[in-house]
N, C-alpha and C. Protein backbone atom coordinates (compact mmCIF):
# COMPACT_ATOMS: atom_id res chain seq x y z
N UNK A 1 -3.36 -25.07 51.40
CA UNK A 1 -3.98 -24.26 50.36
C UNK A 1 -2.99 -23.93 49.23
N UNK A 2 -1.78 -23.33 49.49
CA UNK A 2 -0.83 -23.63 48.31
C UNK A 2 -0.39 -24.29 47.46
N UNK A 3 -0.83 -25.49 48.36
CA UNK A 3 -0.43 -26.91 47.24
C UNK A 3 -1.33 -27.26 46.55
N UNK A 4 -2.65 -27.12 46.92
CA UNK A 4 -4.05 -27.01 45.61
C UNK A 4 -3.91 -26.07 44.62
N UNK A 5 -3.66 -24.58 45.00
CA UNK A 5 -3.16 -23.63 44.12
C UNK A 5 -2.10 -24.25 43.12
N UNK A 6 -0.91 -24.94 43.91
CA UNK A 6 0.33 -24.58 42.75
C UNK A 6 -0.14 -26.19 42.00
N UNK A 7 -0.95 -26.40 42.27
CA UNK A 7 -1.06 -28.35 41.51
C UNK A 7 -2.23 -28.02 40.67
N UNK A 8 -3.16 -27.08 40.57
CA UNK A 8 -4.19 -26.54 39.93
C UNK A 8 -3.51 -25.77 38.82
N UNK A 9 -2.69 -24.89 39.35
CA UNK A 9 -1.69 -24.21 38.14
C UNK A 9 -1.02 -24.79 37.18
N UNK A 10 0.04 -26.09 37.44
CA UNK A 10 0.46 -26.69 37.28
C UNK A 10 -0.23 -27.58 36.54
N UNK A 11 -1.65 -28.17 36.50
CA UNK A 11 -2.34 -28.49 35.94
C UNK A 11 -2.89 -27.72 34.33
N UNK A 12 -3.62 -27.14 34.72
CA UNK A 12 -3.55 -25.72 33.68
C UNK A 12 -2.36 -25.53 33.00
N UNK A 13 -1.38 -25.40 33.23
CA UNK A 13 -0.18 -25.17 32.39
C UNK A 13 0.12 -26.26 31.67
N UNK A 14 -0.04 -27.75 31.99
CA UNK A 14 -0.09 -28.78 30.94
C UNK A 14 -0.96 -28.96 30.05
N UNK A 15 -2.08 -28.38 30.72
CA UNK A 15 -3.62 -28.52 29.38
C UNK A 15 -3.34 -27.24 28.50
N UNK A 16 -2.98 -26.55 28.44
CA UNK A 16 -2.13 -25.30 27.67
C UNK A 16 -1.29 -25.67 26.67
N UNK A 17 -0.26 -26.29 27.29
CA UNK A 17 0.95 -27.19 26.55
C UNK A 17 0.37 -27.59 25.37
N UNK A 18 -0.50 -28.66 26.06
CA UNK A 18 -1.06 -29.97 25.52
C UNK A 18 -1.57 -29.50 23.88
N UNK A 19 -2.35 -28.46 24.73
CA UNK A 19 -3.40 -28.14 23.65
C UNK A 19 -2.84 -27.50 22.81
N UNK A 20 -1.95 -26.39 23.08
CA UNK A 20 -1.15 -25.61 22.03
C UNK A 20 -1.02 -26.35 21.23
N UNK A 21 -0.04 -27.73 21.34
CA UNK A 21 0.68 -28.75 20.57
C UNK A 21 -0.01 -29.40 19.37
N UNK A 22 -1.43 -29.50 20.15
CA UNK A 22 -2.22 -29.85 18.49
C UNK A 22 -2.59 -28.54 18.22
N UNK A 23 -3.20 -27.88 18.70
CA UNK A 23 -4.17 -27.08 17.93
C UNK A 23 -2.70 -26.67 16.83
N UNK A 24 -1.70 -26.24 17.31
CA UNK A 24 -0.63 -25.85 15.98
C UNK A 24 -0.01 -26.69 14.64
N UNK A 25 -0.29 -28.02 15.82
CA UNK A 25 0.06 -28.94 14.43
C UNK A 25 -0.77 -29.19 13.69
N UNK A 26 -2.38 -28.99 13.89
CA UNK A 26 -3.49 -29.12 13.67
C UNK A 26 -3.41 -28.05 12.35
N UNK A 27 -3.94 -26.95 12.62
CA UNK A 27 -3.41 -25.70 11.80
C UNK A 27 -2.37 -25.73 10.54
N UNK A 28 -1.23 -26.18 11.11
CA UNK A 28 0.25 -26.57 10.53
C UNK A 28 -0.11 -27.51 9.22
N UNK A 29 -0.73 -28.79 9.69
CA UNK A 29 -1.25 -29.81 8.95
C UNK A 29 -1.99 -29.34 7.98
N UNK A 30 -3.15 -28.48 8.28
CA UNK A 30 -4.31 -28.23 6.53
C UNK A 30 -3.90 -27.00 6.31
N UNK A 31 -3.13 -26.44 6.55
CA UNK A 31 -2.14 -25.31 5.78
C UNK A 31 -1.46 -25.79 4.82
N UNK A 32 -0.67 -26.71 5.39
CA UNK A 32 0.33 -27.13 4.38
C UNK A 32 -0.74 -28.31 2.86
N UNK A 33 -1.33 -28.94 3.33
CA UNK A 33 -2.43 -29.49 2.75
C UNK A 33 -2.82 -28.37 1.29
N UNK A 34 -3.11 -27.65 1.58
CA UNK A 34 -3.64 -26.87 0.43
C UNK A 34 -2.38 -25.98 0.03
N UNK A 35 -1.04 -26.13 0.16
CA UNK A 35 -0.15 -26.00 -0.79
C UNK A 35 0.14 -24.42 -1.44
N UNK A 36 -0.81 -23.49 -0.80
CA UNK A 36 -1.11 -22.17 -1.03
C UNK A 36 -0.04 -21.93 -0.26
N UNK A 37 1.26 -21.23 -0.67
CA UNK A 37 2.19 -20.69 0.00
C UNK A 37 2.24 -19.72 0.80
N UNK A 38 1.07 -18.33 0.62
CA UNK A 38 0.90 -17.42 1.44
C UNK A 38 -0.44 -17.88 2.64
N UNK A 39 -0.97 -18.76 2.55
CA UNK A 39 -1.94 -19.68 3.41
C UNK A 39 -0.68 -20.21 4.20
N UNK A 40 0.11 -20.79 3.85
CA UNK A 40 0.92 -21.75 4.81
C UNK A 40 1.96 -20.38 5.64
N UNK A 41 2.48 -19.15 5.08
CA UNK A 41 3.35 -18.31 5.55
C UNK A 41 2.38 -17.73 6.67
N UNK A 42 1.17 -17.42 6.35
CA UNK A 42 0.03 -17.26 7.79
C UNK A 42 0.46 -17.65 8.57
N UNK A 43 -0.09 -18.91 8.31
CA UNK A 43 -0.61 -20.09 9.28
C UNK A 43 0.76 -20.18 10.37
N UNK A 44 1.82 -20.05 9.74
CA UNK A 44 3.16 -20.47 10.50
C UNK A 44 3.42 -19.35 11.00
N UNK A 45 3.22 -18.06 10.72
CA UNK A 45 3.16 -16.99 11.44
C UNK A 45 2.48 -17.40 13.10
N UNK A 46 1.45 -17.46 12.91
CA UNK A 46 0.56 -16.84 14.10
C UNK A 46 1.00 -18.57 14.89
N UNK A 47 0.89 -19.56 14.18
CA UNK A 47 1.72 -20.76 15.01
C UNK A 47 3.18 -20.36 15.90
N UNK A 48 3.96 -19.93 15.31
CA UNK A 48 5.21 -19.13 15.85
C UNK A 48 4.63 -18.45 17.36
N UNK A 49 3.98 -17.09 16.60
CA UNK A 49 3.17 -16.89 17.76
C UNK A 49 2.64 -17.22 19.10
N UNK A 50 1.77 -18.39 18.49
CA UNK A 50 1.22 -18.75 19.88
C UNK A 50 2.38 -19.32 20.26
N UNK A 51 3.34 -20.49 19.67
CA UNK A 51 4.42 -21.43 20.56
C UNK A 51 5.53 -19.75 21.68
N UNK A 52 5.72 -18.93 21.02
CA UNK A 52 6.25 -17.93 22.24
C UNK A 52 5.35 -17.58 23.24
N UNK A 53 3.81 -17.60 23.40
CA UNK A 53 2.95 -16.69 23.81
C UNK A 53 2.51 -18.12 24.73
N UNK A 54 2.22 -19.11 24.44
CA UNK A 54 1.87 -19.95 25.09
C UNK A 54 2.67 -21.40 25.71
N UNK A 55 3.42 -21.38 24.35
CA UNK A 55 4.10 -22.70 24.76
C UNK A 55 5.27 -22.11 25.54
N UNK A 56 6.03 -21.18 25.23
CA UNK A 56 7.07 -20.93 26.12
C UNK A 56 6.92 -21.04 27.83
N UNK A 57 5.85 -20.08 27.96
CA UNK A 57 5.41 -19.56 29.08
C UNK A 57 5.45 -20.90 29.73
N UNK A 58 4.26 -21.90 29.73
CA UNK A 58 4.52 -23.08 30.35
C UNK A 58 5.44 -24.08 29.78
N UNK A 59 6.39 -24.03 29.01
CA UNK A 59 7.81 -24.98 29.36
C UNK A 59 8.65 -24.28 30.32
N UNK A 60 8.52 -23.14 31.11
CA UNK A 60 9.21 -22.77 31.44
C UNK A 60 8.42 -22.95 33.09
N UNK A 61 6.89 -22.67 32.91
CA UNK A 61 6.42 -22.76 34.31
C UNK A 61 6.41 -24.48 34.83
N UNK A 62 6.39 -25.34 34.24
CA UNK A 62 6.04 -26.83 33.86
C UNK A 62 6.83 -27.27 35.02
N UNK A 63 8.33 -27.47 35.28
CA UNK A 63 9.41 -27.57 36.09
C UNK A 63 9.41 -27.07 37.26
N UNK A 64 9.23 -25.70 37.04
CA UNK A 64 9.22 -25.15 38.18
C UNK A 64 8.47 -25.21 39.25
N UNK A 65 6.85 -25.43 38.61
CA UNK A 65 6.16 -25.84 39.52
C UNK A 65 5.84 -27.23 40.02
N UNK A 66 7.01 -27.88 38.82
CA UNK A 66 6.60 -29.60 39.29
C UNK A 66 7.42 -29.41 40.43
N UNK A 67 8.78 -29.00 40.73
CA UNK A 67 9.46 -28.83 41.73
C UNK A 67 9.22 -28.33 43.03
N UNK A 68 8.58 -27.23 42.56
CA UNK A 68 7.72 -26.52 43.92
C UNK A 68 6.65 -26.93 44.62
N UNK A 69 5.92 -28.21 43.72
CA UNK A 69 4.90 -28.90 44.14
C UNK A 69 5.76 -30.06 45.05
N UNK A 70 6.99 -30.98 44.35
CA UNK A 70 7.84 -31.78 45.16
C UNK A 70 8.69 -31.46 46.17
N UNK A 71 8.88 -29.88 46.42
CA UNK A 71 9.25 -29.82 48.29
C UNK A 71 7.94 -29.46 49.09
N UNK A 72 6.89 -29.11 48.57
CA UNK A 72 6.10 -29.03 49.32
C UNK A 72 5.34 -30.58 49.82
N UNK A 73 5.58 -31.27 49.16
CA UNK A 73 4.83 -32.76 49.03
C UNK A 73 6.33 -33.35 50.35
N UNK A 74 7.19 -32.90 50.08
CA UNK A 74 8.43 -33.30 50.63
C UNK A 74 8.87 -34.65 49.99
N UNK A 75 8.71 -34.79 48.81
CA UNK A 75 9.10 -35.73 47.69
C UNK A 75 10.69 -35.61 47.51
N UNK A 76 11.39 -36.61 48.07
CA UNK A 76 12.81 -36.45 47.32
C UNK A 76 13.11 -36.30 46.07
N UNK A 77 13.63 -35.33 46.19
CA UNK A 77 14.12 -34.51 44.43
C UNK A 77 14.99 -36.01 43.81
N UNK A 78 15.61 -36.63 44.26
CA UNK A 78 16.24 -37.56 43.93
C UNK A 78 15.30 -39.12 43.47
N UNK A 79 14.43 -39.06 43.86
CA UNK A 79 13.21 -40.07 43.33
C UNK A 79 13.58 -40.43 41.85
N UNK A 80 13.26 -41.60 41.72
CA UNK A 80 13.74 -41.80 40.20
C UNK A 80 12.33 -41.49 39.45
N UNK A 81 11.35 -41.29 40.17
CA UNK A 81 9.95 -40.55 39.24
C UNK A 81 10.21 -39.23 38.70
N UNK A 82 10.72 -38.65 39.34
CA UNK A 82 11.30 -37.23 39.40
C UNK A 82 12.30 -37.17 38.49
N UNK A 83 13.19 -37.79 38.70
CA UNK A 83 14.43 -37.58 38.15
C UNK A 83 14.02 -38.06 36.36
N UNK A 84 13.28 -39.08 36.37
CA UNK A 84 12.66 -39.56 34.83
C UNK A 84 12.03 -38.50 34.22
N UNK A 85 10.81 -38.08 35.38
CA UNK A 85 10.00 -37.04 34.60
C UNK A 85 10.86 -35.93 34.21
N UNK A 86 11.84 -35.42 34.75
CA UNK A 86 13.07 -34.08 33.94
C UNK A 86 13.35 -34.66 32.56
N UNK A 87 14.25 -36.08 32.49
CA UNK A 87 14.83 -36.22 31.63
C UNK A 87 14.00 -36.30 30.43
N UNK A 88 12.76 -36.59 30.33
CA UNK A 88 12.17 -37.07 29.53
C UNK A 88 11.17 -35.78 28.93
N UNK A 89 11.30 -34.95 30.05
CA UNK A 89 10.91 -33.28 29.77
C UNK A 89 11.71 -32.67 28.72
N UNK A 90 12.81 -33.23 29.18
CA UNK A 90 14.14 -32.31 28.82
C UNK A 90 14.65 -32.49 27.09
N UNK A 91 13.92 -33.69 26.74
CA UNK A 91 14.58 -34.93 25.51
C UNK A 91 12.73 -34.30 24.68
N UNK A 92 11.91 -33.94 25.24
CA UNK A 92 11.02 -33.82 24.49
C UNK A 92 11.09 -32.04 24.30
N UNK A 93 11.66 -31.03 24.82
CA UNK A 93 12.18 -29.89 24.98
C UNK A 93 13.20 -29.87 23.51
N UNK A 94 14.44 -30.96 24.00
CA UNK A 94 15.11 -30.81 22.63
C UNK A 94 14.80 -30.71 21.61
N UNK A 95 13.51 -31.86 20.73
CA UNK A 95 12.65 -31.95 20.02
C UNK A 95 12.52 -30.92 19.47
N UNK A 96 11.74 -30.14 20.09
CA UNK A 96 10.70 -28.68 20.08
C UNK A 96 11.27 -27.19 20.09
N UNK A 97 12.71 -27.18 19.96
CA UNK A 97 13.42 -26.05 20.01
C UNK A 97 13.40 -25.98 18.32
N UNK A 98 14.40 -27.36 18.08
CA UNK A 98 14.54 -26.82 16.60
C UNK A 98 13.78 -26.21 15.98
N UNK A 99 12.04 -27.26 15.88
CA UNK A 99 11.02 -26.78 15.26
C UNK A 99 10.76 -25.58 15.09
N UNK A 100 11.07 -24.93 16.64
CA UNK A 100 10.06 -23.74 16.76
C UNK A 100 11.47 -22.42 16.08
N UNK A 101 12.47 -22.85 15.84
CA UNK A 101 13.43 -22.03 15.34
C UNK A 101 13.45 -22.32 13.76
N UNK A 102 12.94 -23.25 13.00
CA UNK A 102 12.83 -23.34 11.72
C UNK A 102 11.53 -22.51 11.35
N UNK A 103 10.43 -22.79 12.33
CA UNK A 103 9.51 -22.26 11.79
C UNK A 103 9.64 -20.56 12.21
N UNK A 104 10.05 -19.99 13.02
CA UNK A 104 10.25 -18.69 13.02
C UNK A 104 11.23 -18.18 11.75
N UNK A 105 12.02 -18.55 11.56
CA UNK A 105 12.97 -18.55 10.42
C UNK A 105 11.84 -18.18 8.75
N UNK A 106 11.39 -19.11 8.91
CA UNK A 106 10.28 -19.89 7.72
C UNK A 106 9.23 -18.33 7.70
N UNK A 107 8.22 -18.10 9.30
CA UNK A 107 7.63 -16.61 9.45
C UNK A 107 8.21 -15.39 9.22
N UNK A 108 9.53 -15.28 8.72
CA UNK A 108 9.82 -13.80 9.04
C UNK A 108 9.55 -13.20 7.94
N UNK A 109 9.58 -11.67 7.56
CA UNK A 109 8.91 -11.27 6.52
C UNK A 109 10.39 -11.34 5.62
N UNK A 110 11.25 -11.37 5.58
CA UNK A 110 12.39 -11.73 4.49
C UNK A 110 11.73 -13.07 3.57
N UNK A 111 11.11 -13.83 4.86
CA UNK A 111 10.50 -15.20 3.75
C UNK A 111 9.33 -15.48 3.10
N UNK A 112 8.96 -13.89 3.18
CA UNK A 112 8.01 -14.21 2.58
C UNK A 112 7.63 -14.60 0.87
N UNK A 113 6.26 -15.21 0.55
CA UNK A 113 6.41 -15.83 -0.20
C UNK A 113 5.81 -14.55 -1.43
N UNK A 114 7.21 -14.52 -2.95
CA UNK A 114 6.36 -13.60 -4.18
C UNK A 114 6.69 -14.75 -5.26
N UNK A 115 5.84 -14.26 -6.35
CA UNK A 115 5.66 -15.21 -7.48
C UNK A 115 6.83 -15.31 -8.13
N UNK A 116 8.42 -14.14 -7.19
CA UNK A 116 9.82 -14.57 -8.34
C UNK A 116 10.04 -15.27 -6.99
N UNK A 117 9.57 -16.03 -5.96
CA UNK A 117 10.47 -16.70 -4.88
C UNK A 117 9.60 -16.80 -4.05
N UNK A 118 8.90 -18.03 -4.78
CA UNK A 118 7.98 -19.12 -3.87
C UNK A 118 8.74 -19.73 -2.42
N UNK A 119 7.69 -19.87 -1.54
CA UNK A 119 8.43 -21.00 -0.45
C UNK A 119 8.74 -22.36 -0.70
N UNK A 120 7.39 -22.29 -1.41
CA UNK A 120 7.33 -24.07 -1.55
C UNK A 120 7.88 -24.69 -2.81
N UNK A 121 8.75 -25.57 -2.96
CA UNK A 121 9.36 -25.55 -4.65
C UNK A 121 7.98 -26.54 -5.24
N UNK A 122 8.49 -26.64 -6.29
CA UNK A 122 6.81 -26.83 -6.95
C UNK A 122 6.79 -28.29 -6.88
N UNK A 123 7.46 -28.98 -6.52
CA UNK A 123 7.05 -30.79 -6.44
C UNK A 123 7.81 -30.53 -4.61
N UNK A 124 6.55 -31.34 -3.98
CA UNK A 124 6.97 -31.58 -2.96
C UNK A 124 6.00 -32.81 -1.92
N UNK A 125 6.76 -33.42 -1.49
CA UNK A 125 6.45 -35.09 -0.76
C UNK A 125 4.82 -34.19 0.61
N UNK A 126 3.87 -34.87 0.40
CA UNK A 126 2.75 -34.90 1.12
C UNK A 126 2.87 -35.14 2.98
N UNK A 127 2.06 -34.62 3.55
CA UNK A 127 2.24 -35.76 5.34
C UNK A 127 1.98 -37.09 4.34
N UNK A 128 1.21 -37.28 3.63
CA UNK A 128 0.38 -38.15 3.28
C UNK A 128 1.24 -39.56 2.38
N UNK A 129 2.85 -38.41 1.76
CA UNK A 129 3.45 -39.71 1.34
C UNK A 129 3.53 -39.80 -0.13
N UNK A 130 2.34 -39.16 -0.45
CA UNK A 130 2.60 -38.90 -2.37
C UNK A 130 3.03 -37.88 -3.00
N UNK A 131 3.03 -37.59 -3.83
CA UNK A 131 3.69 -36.46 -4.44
C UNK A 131 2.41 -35.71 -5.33
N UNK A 132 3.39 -34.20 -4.79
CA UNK A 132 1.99 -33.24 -5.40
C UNK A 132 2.43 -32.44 -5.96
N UNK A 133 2.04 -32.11 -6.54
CA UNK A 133 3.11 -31.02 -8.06
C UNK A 133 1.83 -29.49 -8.27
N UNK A 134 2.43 -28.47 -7.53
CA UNK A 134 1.86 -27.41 -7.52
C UNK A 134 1.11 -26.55 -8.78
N UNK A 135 1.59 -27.57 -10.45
CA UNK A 135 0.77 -27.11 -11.14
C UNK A 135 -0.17 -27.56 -11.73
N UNK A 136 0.05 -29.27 -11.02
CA UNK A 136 -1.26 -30.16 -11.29
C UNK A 136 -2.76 -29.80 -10.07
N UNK A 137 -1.73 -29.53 -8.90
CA UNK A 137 -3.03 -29.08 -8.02
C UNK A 137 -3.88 -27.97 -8.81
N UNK A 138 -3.14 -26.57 -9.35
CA UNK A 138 -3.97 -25.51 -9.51
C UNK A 138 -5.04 -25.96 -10.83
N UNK A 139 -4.28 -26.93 -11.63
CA UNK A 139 -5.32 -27.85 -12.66
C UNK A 139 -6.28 -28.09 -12.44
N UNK A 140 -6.04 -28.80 -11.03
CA UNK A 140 -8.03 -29.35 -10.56
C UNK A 140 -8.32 -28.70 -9.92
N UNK A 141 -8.24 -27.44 -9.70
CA UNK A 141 -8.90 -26.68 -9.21
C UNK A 141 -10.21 -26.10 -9.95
């Protein structure tokens, strides 16, 4: 019965992950899209947010219970499945620190955005690859 419990948990804590990961980049993405600097200082707010509130919680439960699931399975910790799945935890962990320390940086209210000290400088490269110039957007508006 424990091992349904902690593999059910363990489960759940990746669909958490998972989901955090877009729904923020998701968010992240048509924030930045519409170029509205106090829209994007939101948006990266409450993104910040959830990555402490959610994503932390399970990078931190993720391991632990993969581990606790592999002595109960009596899986050698030494398995090269095991030993892959860390490293590759660990290399996608690295990734995801910086981010989440630029973008807290980016949320704090020191950064926030006033009309003498915008966030966004006024020409800046798209996801998309072209260039968008913050006073041609408010043009077609």
């Amino acid at each position: 019965m424990a091992y349904e419990i902690a593999k059910w948990l363990h489960i759940l804590s990746s669909t958490v992950l998972f989901g955090t990961g877009f729904g923020s980049a998701y968010y992240m993405f048509f924030a930045s899209r519409t170029g509205d600097a106090r829209t994007i200082a939101n948006v990266v707010r409450s993104v910040v947010i959830a990555d402490w509130l959610f994503t932390t919680t399970t990078i931190v439960f993720q391991p632990l219970s993969g581990l606790y699931l592999a002595h109960i399975a009596q899986f050698p910790l030494a398995s090269r499945w095991i030993l892959w799945s860390f490293v590759l935890y660990f290399v996608a962990g690295a990734c995801w620190v910086p981010v989440v320390f630029r973008s807290g940086c980016a949320s704090s209210p020191r950064r926030q955005p006033t009309r003498a000290r915008p966030c966004l400088p006024p020409t800046r490269r798209s996801c998309a690859g072209g260039r968008h110039s913050a006073s041609r957007r408010s043009s077609r508006s």
